[in-house]
Protein backbone atom coordinates (compact mmCIF):
# COMPACT_ATOMS: atom_id res chain seq x y z
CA UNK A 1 -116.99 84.36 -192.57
CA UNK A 2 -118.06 87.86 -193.13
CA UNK A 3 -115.30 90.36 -192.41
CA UNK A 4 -116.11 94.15 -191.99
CA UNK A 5 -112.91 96.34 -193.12
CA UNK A 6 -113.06 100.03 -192.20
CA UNK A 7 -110.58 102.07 -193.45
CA UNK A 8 -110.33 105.61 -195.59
CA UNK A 9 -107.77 107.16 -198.32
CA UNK A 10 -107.88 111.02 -199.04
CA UNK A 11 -104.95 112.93 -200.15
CA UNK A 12 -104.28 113.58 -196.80
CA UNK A 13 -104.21 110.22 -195.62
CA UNK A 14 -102.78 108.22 -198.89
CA UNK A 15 -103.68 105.26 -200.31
CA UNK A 16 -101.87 102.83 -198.46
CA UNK A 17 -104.33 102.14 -195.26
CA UNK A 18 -106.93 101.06 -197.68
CA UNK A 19 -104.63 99.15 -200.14
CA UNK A 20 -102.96 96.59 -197.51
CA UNK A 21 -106.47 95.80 -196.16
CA UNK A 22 -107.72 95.26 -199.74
CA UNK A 23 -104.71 92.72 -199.73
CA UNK A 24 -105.78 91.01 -196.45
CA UNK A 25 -109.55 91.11 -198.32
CA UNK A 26 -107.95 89.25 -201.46
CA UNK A 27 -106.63 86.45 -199.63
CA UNK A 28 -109.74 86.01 -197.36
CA UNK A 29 -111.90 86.09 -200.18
CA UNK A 30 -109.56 83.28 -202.26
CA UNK A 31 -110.45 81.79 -198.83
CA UNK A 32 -114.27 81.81 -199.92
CA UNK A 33 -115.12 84.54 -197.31
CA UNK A 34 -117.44 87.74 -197.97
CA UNK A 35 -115.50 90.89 -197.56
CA UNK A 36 -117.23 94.61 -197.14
CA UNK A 37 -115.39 98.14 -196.90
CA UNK A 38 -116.75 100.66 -195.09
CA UNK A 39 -115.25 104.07 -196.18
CA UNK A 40 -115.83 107.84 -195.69
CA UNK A 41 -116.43 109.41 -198.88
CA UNK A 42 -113.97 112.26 -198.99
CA UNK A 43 -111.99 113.52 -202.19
CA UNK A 44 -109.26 111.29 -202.85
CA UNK A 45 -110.83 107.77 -201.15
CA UNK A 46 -109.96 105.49 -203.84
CA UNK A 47 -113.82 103.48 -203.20
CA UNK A 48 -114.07 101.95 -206.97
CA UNK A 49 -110.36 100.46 -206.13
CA UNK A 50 -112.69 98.33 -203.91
CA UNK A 51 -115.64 97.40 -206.42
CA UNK A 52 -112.58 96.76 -209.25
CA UNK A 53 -110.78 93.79 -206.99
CA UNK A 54 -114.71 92.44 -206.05
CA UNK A 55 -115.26 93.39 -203.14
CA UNK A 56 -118.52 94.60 -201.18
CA UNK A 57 -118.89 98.53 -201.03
CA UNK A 58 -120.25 100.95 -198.47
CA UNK A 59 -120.31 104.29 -198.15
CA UNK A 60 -120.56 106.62 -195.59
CA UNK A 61 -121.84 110.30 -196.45
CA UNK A 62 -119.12 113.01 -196.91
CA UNK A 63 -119.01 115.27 -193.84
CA UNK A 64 -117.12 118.81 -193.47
CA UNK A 65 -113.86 118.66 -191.41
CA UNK A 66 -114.66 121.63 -189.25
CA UNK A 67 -113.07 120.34 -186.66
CA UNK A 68 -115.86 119.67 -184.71
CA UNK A 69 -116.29 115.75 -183.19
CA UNK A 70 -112.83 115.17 -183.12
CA UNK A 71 -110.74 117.70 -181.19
CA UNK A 72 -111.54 115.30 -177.74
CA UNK A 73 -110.02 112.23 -178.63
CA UNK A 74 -106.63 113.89 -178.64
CA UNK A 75 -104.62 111.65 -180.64
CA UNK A 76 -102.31 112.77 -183.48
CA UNK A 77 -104.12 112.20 -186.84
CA UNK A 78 -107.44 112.75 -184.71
CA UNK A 79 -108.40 114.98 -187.79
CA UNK A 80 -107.74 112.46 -190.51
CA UNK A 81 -111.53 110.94 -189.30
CA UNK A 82 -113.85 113.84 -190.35
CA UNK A 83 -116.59 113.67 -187.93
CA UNK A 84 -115.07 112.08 -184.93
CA UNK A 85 -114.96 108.54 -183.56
CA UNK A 86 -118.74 108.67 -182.00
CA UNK A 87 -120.49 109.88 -185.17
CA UNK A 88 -118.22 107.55 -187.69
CA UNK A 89 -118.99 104.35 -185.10
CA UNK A 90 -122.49 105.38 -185.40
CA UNK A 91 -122.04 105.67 -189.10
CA UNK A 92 -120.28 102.23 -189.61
CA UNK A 93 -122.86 100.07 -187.91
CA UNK A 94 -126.02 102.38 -189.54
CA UNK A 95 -123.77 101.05 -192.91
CA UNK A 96 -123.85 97.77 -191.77
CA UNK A 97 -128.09 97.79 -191.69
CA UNK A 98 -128.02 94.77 -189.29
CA UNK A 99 -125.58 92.79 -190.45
CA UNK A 100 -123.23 91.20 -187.94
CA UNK A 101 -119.60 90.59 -189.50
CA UNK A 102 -117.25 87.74 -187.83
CA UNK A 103 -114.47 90.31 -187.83
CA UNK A 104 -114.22 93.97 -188.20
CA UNK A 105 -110.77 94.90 -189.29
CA UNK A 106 -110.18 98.23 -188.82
CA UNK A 107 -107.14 100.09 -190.19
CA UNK A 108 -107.17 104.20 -189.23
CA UNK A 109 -105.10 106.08 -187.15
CA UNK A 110 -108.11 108.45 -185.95
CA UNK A 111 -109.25 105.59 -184.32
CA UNK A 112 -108.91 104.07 -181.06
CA UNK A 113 -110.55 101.63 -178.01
CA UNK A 114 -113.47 104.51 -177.56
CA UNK A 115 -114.38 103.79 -181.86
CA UNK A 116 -113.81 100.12 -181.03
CA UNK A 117 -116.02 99.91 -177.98
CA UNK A 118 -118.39 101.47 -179.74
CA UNK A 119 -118.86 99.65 -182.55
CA UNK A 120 -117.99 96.18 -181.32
CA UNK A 121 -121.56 95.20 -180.06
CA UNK A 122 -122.63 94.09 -183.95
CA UNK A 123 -119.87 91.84 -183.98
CA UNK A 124 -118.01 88.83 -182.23
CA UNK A 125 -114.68 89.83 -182.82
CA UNK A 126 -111.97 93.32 -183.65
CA UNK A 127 -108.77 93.13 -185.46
CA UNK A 128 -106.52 96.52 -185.53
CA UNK A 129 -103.90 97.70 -187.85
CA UNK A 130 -101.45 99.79 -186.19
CA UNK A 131 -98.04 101.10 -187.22
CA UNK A 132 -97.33 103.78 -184.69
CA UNK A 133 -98.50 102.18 -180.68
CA UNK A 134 -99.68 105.74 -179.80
CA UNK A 135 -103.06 104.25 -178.46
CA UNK A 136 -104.97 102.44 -176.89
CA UNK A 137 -106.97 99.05 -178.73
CA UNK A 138 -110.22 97.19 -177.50
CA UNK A 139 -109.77 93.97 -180.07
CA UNK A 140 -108.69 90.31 -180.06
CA UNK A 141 -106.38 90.89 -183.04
CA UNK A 142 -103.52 93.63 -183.64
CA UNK A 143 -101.14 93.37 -186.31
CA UNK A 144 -97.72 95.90 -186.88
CA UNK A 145 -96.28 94.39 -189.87
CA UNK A 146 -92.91 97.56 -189.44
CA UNK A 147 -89.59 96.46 -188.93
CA UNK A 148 -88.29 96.95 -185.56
CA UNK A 149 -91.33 97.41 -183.82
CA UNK A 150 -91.08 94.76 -180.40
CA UNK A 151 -94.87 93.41 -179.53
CA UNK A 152 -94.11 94.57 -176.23
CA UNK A 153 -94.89 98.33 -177.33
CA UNK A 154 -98.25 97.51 -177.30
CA UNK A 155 -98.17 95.87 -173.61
CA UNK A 156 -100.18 99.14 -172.10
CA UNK A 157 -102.41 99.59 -175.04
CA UNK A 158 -104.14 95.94 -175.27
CA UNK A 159 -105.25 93.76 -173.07
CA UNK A 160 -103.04 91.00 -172.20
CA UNK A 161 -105.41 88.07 -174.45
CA UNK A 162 -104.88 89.69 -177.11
CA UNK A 163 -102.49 88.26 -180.16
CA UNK A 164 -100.39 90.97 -181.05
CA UNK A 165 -98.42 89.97 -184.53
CA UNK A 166 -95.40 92.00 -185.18
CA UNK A 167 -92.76 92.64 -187.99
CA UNK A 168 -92.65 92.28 -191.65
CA UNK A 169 -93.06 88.60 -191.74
CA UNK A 170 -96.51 89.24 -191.34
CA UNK A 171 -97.08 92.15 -193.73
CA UNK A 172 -99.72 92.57 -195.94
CA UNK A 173 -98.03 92.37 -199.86
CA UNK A 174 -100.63 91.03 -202.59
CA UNK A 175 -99.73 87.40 -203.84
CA UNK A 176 -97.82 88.62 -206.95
CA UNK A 177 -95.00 89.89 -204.76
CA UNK A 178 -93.99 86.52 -203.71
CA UNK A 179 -94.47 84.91 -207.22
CA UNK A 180 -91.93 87.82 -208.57
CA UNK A 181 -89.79 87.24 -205.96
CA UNK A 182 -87.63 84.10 -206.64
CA UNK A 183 -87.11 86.10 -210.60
CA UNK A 184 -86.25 89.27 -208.96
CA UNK A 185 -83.53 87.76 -206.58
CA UNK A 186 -82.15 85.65 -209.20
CA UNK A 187 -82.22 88.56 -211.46
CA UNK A 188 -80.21 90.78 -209.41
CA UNK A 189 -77.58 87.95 -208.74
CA UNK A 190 -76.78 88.65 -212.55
CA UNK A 191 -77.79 92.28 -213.42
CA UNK A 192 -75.80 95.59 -213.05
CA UNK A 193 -78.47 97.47 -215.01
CA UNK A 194 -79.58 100.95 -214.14
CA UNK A 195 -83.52 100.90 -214.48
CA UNK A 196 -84.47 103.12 -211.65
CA UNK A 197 -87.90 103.34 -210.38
CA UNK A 198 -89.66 106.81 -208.91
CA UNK A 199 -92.71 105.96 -206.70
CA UNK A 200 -93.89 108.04 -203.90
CA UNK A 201 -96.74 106.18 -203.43
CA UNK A 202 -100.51 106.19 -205.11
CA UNK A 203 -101.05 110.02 -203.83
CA UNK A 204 -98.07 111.94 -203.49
CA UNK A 205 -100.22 115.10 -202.23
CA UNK A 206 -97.26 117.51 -202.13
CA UNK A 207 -95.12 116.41 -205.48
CA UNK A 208 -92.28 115.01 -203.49
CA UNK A 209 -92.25 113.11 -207.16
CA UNK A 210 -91.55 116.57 -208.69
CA UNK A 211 -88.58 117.25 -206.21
CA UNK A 212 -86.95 114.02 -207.38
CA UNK A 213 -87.04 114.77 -211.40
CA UNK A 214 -85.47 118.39 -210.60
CA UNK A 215 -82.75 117.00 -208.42
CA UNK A 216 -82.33 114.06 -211.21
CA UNK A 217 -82.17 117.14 -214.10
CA UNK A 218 -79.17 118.19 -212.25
CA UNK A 219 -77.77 115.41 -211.25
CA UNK A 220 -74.25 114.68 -213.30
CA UNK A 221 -74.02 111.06 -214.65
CA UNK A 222 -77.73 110.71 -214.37
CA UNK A 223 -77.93 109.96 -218.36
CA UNK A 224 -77.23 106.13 -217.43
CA UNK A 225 -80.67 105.63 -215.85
CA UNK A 226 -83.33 104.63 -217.69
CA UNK A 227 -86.40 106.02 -215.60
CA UNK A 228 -89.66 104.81 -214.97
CA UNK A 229 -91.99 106.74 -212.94
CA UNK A 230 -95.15 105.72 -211.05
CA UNK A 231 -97.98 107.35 -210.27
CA UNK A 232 -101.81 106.89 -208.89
CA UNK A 233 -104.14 107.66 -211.86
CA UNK A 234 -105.74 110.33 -209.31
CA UNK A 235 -102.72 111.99 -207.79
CA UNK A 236 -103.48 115.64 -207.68
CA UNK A 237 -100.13 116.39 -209.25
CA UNK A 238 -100.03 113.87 -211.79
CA UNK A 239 -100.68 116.61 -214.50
CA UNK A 240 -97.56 118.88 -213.26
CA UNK A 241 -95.19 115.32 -213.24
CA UNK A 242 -96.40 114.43 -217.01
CA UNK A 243 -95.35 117.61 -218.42
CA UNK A 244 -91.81 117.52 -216.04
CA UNK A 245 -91.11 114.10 -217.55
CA UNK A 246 -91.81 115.11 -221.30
CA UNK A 247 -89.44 118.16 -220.74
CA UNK A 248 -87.03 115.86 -218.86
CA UNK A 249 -83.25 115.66 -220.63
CA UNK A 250 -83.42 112.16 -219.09
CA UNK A 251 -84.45 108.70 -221.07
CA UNK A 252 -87.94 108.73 -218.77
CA UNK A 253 -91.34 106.98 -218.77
CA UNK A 254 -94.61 107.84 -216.93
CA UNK A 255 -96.72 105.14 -215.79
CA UNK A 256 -99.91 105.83 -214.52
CA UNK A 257 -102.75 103.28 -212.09
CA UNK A 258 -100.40 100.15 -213.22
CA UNK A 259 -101.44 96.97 -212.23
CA UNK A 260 -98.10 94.75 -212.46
CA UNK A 261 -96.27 96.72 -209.87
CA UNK A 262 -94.55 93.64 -208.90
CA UNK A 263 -93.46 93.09 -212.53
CA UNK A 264 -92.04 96.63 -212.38
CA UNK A 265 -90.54 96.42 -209.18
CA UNK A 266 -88.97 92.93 -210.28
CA UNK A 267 -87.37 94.38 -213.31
CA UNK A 268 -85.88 97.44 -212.21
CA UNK A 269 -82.69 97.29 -210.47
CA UNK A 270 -83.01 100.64 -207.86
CA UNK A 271 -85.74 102.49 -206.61
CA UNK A 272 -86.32 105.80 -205.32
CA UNK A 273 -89.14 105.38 -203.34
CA UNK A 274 -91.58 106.09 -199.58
CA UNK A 275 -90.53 104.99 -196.14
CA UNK A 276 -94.53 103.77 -196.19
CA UNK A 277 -96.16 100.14 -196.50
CA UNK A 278 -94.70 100.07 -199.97
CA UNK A 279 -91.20 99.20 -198.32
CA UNK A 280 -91.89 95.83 -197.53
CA UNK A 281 -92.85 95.21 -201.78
CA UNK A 282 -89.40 96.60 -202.26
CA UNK A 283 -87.89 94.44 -199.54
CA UNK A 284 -89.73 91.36 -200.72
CA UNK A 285 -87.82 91.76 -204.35
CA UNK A 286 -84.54 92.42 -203.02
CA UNK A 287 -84.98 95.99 -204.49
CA UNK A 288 -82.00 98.27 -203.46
CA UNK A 289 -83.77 101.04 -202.60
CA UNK A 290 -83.31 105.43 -201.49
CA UNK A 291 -85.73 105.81 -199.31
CA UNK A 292 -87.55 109.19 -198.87
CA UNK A 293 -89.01 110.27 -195.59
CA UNK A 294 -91.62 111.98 -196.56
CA UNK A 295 -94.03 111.92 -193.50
CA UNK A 296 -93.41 112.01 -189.39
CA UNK A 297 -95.22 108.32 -188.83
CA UNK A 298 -92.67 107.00 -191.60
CA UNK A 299 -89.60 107.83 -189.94
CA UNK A 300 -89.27 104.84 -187.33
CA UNK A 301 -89.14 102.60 -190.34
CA UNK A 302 -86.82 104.09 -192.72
CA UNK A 303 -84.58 104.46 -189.20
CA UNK A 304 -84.77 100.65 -188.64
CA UNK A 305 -83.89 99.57 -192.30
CA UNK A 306 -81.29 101.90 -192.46
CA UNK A 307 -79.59 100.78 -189.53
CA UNK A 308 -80.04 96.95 -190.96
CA UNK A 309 -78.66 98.04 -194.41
CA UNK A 310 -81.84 97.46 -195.95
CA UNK A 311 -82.13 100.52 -197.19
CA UNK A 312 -80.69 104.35 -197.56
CA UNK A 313 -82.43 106.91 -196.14
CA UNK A 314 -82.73 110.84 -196.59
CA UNK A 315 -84.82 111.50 -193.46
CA UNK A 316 -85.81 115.41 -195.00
CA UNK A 317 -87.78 116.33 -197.33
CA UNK A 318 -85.68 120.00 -197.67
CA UNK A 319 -82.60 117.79 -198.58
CA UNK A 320 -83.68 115.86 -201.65
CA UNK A 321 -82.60 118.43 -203.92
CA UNK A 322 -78.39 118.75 -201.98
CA UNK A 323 -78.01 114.71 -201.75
CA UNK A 324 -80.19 112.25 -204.10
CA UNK A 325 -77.81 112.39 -206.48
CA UNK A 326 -74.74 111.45 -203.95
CA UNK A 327 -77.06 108.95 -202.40
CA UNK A 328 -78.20 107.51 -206.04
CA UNK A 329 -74.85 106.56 -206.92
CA UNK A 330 -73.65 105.07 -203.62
CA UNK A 331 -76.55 102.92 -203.64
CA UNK A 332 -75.75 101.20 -206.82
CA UNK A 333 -72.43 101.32 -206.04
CA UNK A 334 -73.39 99.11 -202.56
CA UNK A 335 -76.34 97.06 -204.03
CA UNK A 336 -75.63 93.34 -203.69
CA UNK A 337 -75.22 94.48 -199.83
CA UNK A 338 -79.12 96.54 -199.84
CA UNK A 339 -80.52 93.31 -201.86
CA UNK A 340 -79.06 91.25 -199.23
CA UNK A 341 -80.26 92.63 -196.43
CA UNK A 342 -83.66 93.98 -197.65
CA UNK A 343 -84.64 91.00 -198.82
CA UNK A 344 -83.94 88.77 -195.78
CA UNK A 345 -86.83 91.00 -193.87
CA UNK A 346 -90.19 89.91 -195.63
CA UNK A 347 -91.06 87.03 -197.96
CA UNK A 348 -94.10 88.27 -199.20
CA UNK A 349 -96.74 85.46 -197.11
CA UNK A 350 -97.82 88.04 -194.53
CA UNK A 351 -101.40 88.16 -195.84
CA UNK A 352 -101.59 84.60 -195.40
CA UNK A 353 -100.01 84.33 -192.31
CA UNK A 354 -102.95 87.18 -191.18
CA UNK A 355 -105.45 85.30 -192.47
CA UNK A 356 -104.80 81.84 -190.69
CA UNK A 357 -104.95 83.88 -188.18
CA UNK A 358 -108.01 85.25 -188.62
CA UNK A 359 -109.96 82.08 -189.28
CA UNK A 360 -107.77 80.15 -186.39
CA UNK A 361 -109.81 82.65 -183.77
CA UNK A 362 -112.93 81.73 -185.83
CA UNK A 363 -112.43 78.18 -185.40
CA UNK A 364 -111.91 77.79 -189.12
């Protein structure tokens, strides 16, 4: 098969859209199908990601968010498509130059049925990735791999033929998450260390990173961790975090565009981390993590794994400084009970899961 992915990161939007479709791409390809991204070039987008892990490249020309094209769709992050849904449709299948892909899997909350309808004539079949059930879908396929989220949200937004797949059983983690995961477990059945892990995810636009080090700096007792910190080689404050580590009274590490997450994840025993897609890696390990809300769309999740004791949660931003350290201590204190629970959510097949799927509706 030939599967179209369109999706964009920025340092508005993150990393994460484009990473857990690069996932789904991995295992299709292992599957012997062609994969192509189609993505916006925009500062931040993360494109030679996609030409690193071997994967087809397209390109579609940088455009001027002047808020033009996009006020008339009126859905929440209509501005994180620069151009609106009519000129990027138009856009994607000039990209295509002909080509008709067996799926397009598209993964963008900008878009919606009106990108969908327009864009589904050059091929047989849509998937959507969704987190949020704020709109309407034209497509055979919708996944919404968050915790919590009942496939009957998306009753009124699909139409009734369509397979909706729900929950973290089905999210997208790359394979090396569920080869780590037996170790981790296992791990933590013995350990009582105190390697904590910082990771706000690939971007971490407004230094919520930062935040964390300077509540950490003050935070008594904090001597015991041994820190590692994580960044996105292209994180626009990963210059302002390097120099805040080195002056750091703390036994601290920056790591920067790893490629072992799962490794690093495994072998650390808490993390400090996103109420974003990188939840489910965390959950898949067993890894008792403080979870940071650090965006509106995230807060759903980081409610439902709190309330499962997957998780602790501090919901705002403007509070990280008055109770991470509180909140750092009573989750080691509690962490057999947040490796329990966390890691009962998501065993770290999703991807494949997806892509049987995916080829199933092919006839594959």
């Amino acid at each position: 098969m030939l599967i179209a992915f369109r999706a964009d990161a920025s340092f508005e939007i993150g990393s994460g859209h484009l990473m857990r479709c690069l996932t789904l791409a991995d295992e299709l390809a292992r599957r012997g199908n062609q994969c192509l991204f189609i993505v916006r070039c925009q500062p931040g987008d993360h494109s030679q990601v996609v030409l690193e892990r071997g994967h087809e490249l397209l390109l579609m020309p940088r455009l001027t968010n002047d808020g033009a094209g996009h006020m008339d769709s009126g859905l929440d992050h209509a501005h994180w498509l620069v151009g609106g849904q009519d000129r990027d449709a138009d856009d994607f299948v000039e990209a295509l130059q002909g080509r008709n892909p067996d799926w397009i899997i598209v993964d963008h909350y900008g878009i919606d049925r009106h990108w969908e309808d327009r864009a589904r004539n050059c091929c047989l079949r849509v998937m959507a990735i969704d987190d949020l059930a704020d709109r309407e879908h034209h497509c055979e396929l919708l996944l919404d791999q968050n915790f919590g989220r009942n496939c009957d949200a998306y009753s009124r937004l699909v139409p009734a033929s369509v397979t909706v797949l729900c929950g973290p059983r089905f999210a997208l983690l790359r394979r090396e998450f569920s080869e780590w995961r037996n170790y981790s477990i296992q791990r933590r059945l013995k350990a009582n260390g105190h390697r904590l892990l910082i990771n706000l995810g690939g971007v971490d636009q407004n230094n919520v990173t930062g935040q964390v080090l300077e509540a950490l700096s003050r935070c008594p007792g904090a001597e015991v961790f041994d820190i590692s910190v994580v960044m996105g080689a292209n994180s626009p404050c990963l210059e302002s975090v390097e120099v805040q580590v080195r002056q750091l009274d703390l036994k601290a590490e920056l790591l920067t565009g790893i490629s072992n997450m799962a490794e690093v994840m495994a072998s650390s025993d808490l993390a400090i981390g996103a109420a974003g897609a990188t939840s489910w890696e965390r959950c898949c390990l067993g890894l008792p993590t403080l979870l940071l809300v650090i965006a509106e769309n995230q807060k759903p999740v980081a409610t439902a794994l709190a309330e499962h004791g997957a998780a602790l949660c501090i919901f705002n931003p403007d509070c990280i400084s008055a109770q991470l350290c509180e909140s750092l201590f009573m989750l080691s204190d509690q962490r057999a009970a947040f490796t329990e629970s966390s890691m009962a959510l998501c065993d770290g097949d999703g991807a494949a899961r997806v892509a049987d799927h995916l080829q199933e509706a092919s006839g594959g």
